[in-house]
Protein backbone atom coordinates (compact mmCIF):
# COMPACT_ATOMS: atom_id res chain seq x y z
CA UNK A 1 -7.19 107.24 4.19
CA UNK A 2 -4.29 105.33 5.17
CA UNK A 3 -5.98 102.86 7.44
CA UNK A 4 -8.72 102.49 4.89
CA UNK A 5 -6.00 101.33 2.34
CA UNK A 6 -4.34 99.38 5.24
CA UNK A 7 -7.61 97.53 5.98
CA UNK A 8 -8.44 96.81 2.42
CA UNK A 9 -4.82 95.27 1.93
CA UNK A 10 -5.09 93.22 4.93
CA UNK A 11 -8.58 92.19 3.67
CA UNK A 12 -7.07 90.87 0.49
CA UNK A 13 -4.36 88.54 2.24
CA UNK A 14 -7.12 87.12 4.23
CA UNK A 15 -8.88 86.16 0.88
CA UNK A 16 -5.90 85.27 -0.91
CA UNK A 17 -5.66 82.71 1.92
CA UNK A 18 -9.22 81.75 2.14
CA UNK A 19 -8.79 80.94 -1.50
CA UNK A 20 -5.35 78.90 -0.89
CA UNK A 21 -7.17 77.05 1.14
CA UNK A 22 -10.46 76.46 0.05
CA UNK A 23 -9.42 75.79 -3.60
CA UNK A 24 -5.70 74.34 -4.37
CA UNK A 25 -5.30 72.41 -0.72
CA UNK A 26 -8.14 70.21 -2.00
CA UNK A 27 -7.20 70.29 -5.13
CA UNK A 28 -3.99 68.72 -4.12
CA UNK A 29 -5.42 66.19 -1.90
CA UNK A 30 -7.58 65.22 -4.89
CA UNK A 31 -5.02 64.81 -7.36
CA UNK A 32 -2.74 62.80 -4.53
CA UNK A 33 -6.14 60.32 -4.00
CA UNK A 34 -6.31 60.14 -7.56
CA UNK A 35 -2.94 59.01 -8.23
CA UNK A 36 -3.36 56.75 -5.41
CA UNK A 37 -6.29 55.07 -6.99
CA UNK A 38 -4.73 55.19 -10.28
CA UNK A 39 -2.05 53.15 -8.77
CA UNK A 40 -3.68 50.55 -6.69
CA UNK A 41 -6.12 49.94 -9.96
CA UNK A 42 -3.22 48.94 -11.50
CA UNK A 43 -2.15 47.45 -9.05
CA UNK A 44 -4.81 45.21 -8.79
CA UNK A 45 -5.78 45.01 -12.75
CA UNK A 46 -1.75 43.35 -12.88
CA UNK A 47 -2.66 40.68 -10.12
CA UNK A 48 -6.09 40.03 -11.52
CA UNK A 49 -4.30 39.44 -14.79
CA UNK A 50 -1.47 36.92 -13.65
CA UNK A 51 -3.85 35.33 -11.71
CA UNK A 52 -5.85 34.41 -14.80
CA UNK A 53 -2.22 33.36 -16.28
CA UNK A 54 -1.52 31.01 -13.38
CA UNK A 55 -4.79 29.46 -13.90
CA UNK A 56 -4.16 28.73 -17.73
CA UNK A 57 -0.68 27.43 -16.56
CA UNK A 58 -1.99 25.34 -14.10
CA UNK A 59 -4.33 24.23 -16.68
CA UNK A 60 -2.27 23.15 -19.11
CA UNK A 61 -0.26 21.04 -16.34
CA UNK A 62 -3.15 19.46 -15.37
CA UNK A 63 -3.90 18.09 -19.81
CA UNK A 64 -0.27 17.39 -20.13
CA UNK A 65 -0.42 14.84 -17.44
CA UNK A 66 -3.76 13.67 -18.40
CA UNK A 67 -2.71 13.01 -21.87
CA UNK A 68 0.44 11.41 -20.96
CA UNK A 69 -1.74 8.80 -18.54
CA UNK A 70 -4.43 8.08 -21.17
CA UNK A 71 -1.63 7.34 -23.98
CA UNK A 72 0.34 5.25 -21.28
CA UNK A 73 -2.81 3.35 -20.21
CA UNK A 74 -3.48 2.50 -24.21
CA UNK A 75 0.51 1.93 -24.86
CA UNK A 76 0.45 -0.70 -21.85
CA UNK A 77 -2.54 -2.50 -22.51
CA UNK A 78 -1.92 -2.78 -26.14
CA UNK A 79 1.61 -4.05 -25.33
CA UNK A 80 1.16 -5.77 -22.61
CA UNK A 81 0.51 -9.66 -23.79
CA UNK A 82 3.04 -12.67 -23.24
CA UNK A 83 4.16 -11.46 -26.25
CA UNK A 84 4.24 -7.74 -26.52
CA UNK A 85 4.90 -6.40 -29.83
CA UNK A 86 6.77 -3.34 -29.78
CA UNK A 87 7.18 -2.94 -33.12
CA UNK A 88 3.90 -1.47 -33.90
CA UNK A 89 1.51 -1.77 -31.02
CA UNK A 90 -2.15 -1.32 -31.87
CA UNK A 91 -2.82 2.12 -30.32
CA UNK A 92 -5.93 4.16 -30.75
CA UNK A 93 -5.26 7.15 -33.54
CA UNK A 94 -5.53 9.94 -31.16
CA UNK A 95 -2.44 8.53 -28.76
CA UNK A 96 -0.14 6.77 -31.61
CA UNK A 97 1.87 10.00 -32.64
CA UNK A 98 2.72 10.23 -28.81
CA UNK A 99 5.12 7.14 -29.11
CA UNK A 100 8.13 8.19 -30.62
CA UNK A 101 10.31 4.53 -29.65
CA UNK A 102 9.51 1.78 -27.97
CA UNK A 103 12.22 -0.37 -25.36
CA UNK A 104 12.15 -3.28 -23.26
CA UNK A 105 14.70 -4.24 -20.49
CA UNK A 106 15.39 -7.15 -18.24
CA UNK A 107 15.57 -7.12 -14.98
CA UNK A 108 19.60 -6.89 -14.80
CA UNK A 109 18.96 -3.49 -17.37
CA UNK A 110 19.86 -5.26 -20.38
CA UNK A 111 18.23 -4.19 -23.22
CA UNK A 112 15.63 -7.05 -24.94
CA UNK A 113 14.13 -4.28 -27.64
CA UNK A 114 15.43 -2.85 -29.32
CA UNK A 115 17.29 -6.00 -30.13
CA UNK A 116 20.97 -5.51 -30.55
CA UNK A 117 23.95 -7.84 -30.86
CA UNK A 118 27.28 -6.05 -29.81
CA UNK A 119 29.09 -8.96 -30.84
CA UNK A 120 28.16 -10.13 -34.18
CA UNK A 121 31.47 -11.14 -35.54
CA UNK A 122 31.98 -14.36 -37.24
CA UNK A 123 33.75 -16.55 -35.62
CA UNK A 124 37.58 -17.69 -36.82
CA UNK A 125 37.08 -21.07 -38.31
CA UNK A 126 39.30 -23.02 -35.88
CA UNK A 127 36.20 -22.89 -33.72
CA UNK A 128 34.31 -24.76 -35.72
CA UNK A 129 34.58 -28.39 -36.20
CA UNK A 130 37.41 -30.04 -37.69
CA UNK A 131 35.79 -30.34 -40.55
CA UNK A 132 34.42 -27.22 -41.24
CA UNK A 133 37.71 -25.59 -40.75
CA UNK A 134 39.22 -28.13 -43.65
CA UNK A 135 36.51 -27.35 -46.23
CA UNK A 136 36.58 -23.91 -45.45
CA UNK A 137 40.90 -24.26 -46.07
CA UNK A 138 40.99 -25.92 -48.92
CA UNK A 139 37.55 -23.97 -50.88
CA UNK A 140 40.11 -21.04 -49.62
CA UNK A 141 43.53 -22.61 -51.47
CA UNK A 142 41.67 -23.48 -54.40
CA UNK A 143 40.21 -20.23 -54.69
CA UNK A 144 43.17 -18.27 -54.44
CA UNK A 145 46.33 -20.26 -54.84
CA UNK A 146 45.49 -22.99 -57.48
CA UNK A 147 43.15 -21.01 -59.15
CA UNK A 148 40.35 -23.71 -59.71
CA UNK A 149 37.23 -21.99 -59.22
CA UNK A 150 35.07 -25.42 -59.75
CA UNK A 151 36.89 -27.25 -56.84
CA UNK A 152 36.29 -24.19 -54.90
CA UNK A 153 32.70 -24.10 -55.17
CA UNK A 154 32.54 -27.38 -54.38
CA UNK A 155 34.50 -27.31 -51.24
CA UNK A 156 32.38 -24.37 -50.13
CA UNK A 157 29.11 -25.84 -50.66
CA UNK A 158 30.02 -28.50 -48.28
CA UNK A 159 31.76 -26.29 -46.04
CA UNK A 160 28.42 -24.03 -45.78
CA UNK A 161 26.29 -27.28 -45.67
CA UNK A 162 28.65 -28.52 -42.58
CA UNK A 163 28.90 -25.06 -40.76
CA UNK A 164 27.44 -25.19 -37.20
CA UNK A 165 27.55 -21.21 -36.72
CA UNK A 166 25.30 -19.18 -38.53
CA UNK A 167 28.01 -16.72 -38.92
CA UNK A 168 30.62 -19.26 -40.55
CA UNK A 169 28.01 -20.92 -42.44
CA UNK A 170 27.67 -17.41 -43.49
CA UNK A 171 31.71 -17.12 -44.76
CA UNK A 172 31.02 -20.27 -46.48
CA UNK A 173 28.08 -18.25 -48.46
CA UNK A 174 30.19 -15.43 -49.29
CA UNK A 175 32.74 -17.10 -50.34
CA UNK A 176 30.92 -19.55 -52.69
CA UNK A 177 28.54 -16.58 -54.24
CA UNK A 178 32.09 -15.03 -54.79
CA UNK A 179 33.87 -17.90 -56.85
CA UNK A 180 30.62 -18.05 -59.15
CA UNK A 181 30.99 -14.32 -59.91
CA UNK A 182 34.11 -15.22 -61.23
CA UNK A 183 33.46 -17.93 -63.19
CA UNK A 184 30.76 -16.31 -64.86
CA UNK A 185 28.00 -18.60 -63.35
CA UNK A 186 26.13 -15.06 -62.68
CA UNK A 187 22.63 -16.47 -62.17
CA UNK A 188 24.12 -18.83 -59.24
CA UNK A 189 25.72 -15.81 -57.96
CA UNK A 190 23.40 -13.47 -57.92
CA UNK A 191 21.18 -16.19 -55.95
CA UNK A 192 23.67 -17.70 -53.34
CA UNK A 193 24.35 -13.07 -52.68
CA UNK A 194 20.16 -13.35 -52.17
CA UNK A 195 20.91 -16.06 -49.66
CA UNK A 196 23.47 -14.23 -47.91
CA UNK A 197 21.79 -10.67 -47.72
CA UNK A 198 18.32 -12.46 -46.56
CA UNK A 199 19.34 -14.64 -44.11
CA UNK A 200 22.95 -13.23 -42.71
CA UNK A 201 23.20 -9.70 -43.62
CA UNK A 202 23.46 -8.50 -39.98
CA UNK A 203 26.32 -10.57 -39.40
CA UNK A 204 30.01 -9.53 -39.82
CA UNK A 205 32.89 -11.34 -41.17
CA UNK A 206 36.32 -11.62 -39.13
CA UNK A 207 36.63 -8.02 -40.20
CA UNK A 208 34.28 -6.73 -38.71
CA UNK A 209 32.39 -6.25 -41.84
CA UNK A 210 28.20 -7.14 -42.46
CA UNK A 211 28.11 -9.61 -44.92
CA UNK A 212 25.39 -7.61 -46.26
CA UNK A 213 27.43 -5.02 -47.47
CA UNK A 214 29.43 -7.57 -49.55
CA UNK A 215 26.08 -8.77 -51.17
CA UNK A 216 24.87 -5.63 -52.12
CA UNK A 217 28.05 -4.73 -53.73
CA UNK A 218 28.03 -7.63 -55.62
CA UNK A 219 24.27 -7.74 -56.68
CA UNK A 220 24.55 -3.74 -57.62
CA UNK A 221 27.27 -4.71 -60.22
CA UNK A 222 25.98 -8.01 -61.40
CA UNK A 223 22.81 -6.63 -61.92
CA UNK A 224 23.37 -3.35 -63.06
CA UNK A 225 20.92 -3.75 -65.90
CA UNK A 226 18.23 -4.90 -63.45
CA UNK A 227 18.26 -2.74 -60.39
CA UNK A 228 14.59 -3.66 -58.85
CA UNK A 229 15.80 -7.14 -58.65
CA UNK A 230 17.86 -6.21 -56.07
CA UNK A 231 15.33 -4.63 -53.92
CA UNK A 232 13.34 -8.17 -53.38
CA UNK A 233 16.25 -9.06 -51.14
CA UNK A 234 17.15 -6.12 -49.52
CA UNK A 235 13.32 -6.11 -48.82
CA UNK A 236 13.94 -9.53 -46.84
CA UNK A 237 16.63 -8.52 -44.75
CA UNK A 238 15.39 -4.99 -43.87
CA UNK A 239 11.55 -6.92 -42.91
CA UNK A 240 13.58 -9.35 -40.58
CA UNK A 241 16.10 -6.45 -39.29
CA UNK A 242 12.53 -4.52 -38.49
CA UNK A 243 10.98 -7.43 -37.05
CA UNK A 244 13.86 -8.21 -34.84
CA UNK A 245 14.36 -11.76 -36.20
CA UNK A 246 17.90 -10.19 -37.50
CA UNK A 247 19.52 -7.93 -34.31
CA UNK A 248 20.91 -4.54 -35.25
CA UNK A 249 24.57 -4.33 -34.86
CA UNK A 250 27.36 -1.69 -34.95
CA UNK A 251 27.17 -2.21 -38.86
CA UNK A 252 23.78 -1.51 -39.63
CA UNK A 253 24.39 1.92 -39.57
CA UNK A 254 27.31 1.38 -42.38
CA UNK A 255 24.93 -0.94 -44.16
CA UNK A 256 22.07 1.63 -44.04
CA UNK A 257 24.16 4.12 -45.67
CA UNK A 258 25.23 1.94 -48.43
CA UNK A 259 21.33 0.93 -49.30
CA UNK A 260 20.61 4.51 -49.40
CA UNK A 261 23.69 5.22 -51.31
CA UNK A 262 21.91 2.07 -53.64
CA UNK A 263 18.57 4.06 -54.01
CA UNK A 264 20.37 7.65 -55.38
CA UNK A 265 22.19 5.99 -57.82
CA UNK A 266 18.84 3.70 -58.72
CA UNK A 267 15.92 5.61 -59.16
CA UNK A 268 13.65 3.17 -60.77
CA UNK A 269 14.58 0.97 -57.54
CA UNK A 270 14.04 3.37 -55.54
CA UNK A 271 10.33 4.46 -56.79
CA UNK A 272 9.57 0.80 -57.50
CA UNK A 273 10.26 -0.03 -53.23
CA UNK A 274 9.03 2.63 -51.68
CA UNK A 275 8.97 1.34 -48.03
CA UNK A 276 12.38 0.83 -48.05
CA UNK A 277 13.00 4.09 -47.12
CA UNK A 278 10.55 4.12 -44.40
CA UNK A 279 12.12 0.96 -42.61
CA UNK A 280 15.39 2.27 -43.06
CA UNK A 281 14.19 5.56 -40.79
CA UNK A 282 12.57 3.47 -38.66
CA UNK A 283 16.02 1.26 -37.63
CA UNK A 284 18.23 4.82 -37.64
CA UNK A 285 16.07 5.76 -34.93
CA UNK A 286 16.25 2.09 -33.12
CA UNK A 287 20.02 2.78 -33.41
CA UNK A 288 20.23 6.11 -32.10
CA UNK A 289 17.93 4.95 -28.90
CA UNK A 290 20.89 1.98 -28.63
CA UNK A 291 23.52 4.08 -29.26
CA UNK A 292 22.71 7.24 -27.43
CA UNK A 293 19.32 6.79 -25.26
CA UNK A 294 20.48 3.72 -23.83
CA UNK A 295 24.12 5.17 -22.88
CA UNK A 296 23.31 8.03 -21.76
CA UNK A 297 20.27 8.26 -19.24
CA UNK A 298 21.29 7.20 -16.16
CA UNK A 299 18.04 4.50 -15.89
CA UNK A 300 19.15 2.91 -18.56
CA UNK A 301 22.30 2.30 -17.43
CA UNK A 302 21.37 0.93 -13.81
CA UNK A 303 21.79 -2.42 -13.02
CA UNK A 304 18.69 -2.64 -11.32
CA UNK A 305 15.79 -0.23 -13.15
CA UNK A 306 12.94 -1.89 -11.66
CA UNK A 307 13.81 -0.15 -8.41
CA UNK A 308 15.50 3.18 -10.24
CA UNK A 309 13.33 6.39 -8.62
CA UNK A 310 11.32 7.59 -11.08
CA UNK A 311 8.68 10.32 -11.09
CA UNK A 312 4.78 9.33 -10.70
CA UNK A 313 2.04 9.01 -12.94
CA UNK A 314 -0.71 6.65 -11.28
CA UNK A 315 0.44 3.37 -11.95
CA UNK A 316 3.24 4.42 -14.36
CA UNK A 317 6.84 5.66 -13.97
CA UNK A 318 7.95 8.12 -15.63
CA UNK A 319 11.67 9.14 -16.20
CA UNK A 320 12.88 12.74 -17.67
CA UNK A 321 16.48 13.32 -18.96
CA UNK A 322 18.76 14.74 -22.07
CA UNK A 323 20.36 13.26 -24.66
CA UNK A 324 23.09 15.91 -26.64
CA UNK A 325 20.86 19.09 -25.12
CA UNK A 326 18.04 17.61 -25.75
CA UNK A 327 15.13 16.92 -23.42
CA UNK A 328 13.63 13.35 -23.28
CA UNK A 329 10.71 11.73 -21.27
CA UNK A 330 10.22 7.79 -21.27
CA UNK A 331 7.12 6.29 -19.51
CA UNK A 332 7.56 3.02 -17.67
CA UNK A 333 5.41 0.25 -16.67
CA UNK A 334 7.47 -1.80 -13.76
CA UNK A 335 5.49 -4.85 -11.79
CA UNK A 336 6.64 -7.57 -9.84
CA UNK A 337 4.79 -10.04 -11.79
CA UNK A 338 6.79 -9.73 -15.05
CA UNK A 339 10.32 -9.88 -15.46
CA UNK A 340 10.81 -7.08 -18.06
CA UNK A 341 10.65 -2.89 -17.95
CA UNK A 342 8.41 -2.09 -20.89
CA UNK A 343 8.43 1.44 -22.16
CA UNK A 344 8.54 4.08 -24.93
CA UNK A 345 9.78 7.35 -25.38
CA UNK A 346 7.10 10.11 -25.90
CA UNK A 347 7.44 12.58 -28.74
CA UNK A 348 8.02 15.92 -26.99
CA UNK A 349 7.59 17.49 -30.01
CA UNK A 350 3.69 16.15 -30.44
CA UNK A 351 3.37 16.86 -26.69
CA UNK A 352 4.17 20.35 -27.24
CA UNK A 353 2.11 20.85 -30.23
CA UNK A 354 -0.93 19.48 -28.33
CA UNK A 355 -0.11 21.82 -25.04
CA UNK A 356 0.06 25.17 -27.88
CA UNK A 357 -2.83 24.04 -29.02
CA UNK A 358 -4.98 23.15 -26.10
CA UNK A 359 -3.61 26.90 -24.83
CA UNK A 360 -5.55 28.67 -27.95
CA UNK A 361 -8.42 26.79 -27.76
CA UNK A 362 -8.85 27.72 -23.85
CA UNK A 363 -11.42 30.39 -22.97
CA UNK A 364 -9.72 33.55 -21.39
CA UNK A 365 -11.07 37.28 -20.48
CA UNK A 366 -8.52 38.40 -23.03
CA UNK A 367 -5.99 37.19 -25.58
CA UNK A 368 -2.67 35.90 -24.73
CA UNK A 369 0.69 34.87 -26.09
CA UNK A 370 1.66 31.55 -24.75
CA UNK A 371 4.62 29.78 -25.47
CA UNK A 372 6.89 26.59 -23.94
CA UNK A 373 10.45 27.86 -23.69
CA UNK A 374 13.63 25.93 -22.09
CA UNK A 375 14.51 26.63 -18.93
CA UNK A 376 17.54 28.82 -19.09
CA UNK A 377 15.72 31.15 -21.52
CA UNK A 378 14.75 33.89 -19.30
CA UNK A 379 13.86 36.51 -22.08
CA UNK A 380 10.18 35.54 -21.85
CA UNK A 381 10.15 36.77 -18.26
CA UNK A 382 10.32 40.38 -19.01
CA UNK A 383 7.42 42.48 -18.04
CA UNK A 384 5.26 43.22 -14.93
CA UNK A 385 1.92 41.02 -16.55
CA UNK A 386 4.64 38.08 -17.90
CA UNK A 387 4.42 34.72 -16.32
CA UNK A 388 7.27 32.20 -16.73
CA UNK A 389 6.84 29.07 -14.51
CA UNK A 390 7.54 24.88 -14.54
CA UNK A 391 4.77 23.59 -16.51
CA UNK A 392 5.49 20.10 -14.87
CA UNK A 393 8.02 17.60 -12.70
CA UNK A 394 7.16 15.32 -15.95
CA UNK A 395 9.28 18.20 -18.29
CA UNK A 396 11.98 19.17 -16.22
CA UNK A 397 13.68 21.58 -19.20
CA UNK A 398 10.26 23.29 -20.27
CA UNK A 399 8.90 26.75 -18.52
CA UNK A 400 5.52 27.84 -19.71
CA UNK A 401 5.11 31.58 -20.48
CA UNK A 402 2.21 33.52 -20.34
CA UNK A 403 1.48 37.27 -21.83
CA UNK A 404 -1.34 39.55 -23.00
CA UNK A 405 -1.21 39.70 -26.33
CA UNK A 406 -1.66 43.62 -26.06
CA UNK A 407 1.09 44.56 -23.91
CA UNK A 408 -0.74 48.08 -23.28
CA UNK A 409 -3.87 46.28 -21.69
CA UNK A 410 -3.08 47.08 -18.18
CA UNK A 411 -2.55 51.11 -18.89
CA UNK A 412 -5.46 51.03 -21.22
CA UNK A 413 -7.73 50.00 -18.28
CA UNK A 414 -6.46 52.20 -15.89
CA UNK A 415 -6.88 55.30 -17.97
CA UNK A 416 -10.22 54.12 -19.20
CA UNK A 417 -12.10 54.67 -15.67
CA UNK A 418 -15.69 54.75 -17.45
CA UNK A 419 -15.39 51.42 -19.52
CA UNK A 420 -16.53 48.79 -16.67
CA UNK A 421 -17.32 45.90 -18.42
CA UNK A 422 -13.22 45.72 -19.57
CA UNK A 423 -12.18 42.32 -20.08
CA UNK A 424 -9.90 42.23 -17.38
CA UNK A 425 -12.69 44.32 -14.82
CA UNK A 426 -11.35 43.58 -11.02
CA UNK A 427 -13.80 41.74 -8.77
């Protein structure tokens, strides 16, 4: 009985171990495989995926620079006569809202456009002639000391008529519009103040100050009744300011102010010249590109830009910097035939709109967020399926970033082993 129970016990290990192994060691090595395959699906469902992310990335590089070469290839030709106007050139609609300012420089880096005067300052009147400086006395002595405002006039009319200078003829102007204020010959005023603010406004007195400023004092109280009579003026001196016939100086900006100052407090002016507004915006942003641009990129400030390194695009240069944390990119054309460095600044702004929306209208397997970020932002780089790389030499400060728009795509396709035809199916 007792070996009977002994063999039946030792019968049972032996198929407790038959079962051990025939049963859960397989087992075991199937659930290992499985997570094994689990894992390199993944594996390779992540690099499938930022592989198609590279490609859209690369992509995009590829139309960036193809749009800046098409709009530099119109900007050139359109601009580049014996006479390039830089004002306006005649671009093609689909490349004009790329060209946010326009520039010209010499060969020594001096700027010719926008055109600036740094030194618009009337002169004193001892260097005039010797007789411009004793009408421009005695107009002075009767106007202030003897208090004859007719003799005055008169010496100023001859001093103005005898001025060599634009900018003391321009005193002369000032100071006869003045003495007819007094007098109450308003209408004379009022027109010699026209005279002045049309043809001197950009230049300055020994103050420093634009004559303009003085006229459109002057007009805004004499004709305080009449406000859109002073706009025909202004409108002559801000059309010869925009053309460049006037320079811009360091008191346009002042002058600027004061107009728009003029508008607020004149609405019926204001509705009645309604491009005045639109030239004023036009020389701010000639004066910022003088007054920040043009000081602060280092190809600007060479001495010799025609041979200043700048990056390639076919037979353009182009040059990236930052102005006040701000990215900029300015597109050259540089030959040996011409003297001058044309150029404009491209609008990064339309340039990055057009990238955002080239990147939604390209075909992918599967949605994705895509978005230009500066450089030092590195919060876009989080996750395994992210890519965050240069989007081109041209934009230094700009990373592209790529993402599935479902950030549970990956897992999804893993776990879903019979749905083969998944948009992001490995090869």
């Amino acid at each position: 009985m007792r070996n009977t129970v002994r063999h039946l016990g030792g019968n049972s290990t032996r198929l407790s171990a038959l079962f051990v192994a025939s049963i859960l060691i397989p087992g075991c090595f199937l659930a290992y495989f499985s997570i094994q395959n689990v894992g390199s699906q993944r594996e390779l469902a992540e690099k499938r995926l930022q592989e198609e992310e590279q490609e859209l990335a690369a992509e995009l590089g590829t139309f960036l620079r193809d749009e800046l070469s098409t709009t530099a290839t119109a900007f050139f030709s359109a601009a580049g006569g014996d006479n390039p106007d830089l004002r306006e050139p005649a671009l093609p609609a689909d490349t004009r809202p790329y060209v946010a300012r326009t520039f010209a420089l010499d060969a020594a880096g001096r700027l010719l456009w926008p055109r600036y005067d740094a030194s618009g300052a009337a002169g004193e009147p001892a260097s005039e002639s010797t007789r411009f400086v004793a009408l421009f006395s005695g107009a002075e002595a009767a106007e202030f000391r003897t208090k004859n405002p007719d003799e005055a006039a008169r010496l100023y009319r001859e001093a103005a008529a005898a001025a060599r200078q634009q900018a003391t003829r321009a005193a002369a102007t000032n100071g006869l519009a003045r003495v007819l204020a007094k007098s109450g010959r308003t209408d004379q005023a009022v027109s010699q103040y026209a005279l002045l603010l049309e043809r001197h406004g950009s230049l300055r007195d020994e103050n420093g100050v634009a004559f303009a400023r003085y006229a459109l004092h002057q007009l805004s109280r004499i004709r305080a009744d009449d406000p859109t009579s002073v706009a025909r003026p202004l409108s002559v001196l801000l059309s010869r300011l925009e053309s460049g016939e006037e320079p811009l100086t360091d008191q346009t900006e002042p002058l600027l102010q004061d107009l728009e100052d003029w508008l607020k407090r004149n609405p019926a002016a204001a509705a009645a010249s309604v491009r005045i507004p639109d030239v004023i915006s036009v020389l701010r942003s000639r004066l910022d590109f003088v007054a920040r641009d043009a000081r602060s990129i280092e190809f600007f400030r060479s001495k010799d830009p025609a041979s200043f390194p700048a990056l390639d695009l076919g037979p353009f240069g182009a040059v990236a910097g930052e102005v006040g944390g701000s990215p900029r990119l300015y597109l050259v054309r540089r030959t040996p035939a011409r003297p001058e460095i044309l150029g404009f600044e491209v609008d990064l702004n339309h340039l990055r709109a057009r990238l955002l929306e080239r990147a939604a209208r390209t075909p992918t397997r599967l949605q994705m967020d895509v978005n230009i970020v500066p450089r030092g932002d590195g919060h876009h780089a989080e996750g395994p399926v992210a890519v965050l790389q240069d989007l081109s030499a041209l934009v230094p400060a700009w990373r592209m970033s790529i993402r599935p728009r479902d950030p549970g795509i990956v897992s999804r396709y893993v776990g879903d082993s019979g749905h083969r035809d998944h948009s992001i199916r490995p090869s």
